[in-house]
N, C-alpha and C. Protein backbone atom coordinates (compact mmCIF):
# COMPACT_ATOMS: atom_id res chain seq x y z
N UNK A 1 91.67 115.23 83.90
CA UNK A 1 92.10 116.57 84.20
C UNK A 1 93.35 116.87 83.39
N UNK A 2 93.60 118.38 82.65
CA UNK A 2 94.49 118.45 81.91
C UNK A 2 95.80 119.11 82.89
N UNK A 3 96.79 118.47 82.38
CA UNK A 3 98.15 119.06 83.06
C UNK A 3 98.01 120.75 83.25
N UNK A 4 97.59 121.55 82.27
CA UNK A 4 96.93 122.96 82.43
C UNK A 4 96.42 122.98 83.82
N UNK A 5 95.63 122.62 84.07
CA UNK A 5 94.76 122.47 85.27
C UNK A 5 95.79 122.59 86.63
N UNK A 6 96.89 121.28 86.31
CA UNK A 6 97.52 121.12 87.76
C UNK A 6 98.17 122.33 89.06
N UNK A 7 98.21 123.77 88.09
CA UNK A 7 99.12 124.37 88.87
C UNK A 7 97.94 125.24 90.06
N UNK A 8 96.49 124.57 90.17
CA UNK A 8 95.80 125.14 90.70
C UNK A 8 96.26 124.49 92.03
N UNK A 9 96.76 123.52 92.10
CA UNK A 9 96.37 122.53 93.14
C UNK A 9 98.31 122.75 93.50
N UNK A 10 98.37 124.17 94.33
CA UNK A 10 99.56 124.28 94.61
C UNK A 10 100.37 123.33 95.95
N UNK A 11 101.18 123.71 96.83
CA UNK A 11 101.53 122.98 97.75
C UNK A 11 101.92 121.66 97.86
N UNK A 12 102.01 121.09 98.55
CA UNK A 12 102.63 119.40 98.69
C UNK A 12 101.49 118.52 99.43
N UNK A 13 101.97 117.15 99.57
CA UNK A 13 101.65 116.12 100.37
C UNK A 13 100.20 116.27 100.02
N UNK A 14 98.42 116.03 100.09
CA UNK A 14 97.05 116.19 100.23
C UNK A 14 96.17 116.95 100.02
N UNK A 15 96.05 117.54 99.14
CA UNK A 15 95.48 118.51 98.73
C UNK A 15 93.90 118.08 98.24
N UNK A 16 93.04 118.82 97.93
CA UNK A 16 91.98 119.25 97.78
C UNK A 16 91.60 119.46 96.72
N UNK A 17 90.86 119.33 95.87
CA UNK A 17 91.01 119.76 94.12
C UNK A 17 89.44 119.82 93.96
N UNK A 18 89.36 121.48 94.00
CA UNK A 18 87.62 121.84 94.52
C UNK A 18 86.83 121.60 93.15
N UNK A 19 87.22 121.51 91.82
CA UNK A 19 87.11 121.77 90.33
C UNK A 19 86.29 119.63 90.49
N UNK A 20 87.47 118.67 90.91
CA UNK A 20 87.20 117.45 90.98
C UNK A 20 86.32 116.96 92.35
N UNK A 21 86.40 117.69 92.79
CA UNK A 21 85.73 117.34 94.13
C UNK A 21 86.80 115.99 94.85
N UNK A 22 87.38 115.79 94.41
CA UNK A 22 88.34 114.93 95.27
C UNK A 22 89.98 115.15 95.85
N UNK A 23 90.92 114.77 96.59
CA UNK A 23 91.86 114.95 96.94
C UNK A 23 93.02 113.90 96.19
N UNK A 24 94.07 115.08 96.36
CA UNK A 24 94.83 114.57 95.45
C UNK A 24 96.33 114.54 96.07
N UNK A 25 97.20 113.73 95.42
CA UNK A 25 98.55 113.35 96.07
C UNK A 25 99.53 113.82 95.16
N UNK A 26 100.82 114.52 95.87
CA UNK A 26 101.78 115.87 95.67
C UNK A 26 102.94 115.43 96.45
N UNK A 27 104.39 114.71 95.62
CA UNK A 27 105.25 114.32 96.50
C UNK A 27 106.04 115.60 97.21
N UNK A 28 106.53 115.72 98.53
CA UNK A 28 106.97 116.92 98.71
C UNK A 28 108.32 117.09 98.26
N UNK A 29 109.28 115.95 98.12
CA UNK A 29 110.73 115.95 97.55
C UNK A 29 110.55 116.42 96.32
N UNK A 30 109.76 115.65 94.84
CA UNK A 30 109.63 115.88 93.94
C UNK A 30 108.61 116.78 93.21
N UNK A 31 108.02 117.43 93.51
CA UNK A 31 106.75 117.87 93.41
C UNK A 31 105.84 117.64 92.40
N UNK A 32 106.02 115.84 91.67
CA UNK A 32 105.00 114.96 91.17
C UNK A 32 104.23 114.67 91.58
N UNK A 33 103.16 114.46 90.83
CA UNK A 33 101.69 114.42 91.36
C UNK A 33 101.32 112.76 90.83
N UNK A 34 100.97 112.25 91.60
CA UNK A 34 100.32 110.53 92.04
C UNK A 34 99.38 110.82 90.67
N UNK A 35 100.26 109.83 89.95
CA UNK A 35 98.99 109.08 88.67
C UNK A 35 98.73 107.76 88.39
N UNK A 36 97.49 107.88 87.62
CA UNK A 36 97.49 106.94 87.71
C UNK A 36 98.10 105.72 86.77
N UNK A 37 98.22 104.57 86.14
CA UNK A 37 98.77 103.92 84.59
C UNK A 37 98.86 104.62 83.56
N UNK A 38 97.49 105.18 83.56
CA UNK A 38 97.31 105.53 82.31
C UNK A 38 97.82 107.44 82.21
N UNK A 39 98.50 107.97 82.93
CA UNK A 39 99.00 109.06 83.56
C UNK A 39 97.80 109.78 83.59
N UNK A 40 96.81 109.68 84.24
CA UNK A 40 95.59 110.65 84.82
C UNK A 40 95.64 110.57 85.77
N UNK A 41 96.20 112.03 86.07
CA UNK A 41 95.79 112.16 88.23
C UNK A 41 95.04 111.33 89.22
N UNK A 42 95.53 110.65 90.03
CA UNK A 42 95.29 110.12 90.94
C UNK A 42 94.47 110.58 91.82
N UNK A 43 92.73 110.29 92.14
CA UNK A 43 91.82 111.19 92.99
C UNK A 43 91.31 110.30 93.89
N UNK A 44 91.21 110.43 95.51
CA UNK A 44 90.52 109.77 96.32
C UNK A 44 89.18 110.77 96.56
N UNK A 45 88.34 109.95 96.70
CA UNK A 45 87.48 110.53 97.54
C UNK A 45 87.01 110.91 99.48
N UNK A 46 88.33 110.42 99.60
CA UNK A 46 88.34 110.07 101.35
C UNK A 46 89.58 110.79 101.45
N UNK A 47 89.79 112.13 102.57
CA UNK A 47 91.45 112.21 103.53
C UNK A 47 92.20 110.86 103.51
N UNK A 48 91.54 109.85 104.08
CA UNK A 48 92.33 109.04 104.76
C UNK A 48 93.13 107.72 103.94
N UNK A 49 92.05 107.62 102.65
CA UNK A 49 92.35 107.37 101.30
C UNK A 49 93.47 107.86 100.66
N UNK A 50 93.64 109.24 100.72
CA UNK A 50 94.16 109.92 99.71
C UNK A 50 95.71 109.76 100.91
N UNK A 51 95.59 109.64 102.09
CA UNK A 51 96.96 109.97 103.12
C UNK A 51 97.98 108.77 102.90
N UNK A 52 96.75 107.73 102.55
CA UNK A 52 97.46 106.03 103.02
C UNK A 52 98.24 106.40 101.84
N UNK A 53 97.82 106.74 100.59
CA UNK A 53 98.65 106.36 99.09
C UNK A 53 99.85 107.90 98.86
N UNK A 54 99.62 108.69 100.39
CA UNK A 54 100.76 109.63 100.00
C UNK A 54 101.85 109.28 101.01
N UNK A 55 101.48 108.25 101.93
CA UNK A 55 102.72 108.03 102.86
C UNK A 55 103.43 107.07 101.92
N UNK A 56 102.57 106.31 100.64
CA UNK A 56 103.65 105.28 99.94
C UNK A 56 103.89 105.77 98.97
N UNK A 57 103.69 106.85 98.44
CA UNK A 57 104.20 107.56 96.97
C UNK A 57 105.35 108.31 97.95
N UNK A 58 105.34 108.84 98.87
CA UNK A 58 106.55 109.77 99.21
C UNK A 58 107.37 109.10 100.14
N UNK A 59 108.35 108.13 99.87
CA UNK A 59 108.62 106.93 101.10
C UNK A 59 110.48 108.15 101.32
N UNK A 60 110.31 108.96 102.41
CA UNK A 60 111.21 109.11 103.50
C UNK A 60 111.23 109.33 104.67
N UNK A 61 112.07 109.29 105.76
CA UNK A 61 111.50 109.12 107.45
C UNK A 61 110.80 110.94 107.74
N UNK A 62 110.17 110.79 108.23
CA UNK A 62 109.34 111.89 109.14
C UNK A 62 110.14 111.47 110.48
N UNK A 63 110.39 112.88 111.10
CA UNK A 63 110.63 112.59 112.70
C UNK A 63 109.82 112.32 113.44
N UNK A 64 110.64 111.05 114.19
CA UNK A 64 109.66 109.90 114.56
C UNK A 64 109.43 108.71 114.32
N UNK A 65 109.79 108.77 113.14
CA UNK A 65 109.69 107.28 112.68
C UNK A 65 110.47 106.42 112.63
């Protein structure tokens, strides 16, 4: 996916990326997007997939924790 592309996939934290069919990770402090080595966007195919690797790309406390 080209950096062009990214500003579809507005908002923070889990998003949806209807073009890839997969979900994608959006730090909310920084508003970098989870890549991968080789800097190509980071895509799960699972919510719960895509949640686990945004609670460790965005490491600060939520209330509550």
């Amino acid at each position: 996916m080209a950096d062009a592309q990214v500003p579809r996939l507005h908002g923070y934290g889990v998003r949806w990326d209807t073009g890839a069919r997969l979900y994608r990770v959006r730090h909310e402090l920084t508003g970098d997007w989870l890549r991968q080595p080789d800097g190509e966007l980071s895509g799960f195919g699972s919510f719960s997939d895509a949640w686990g690797a945004w609670r460790v790309f965005e490491v600060h406390k939520r209330p509550g924790e």
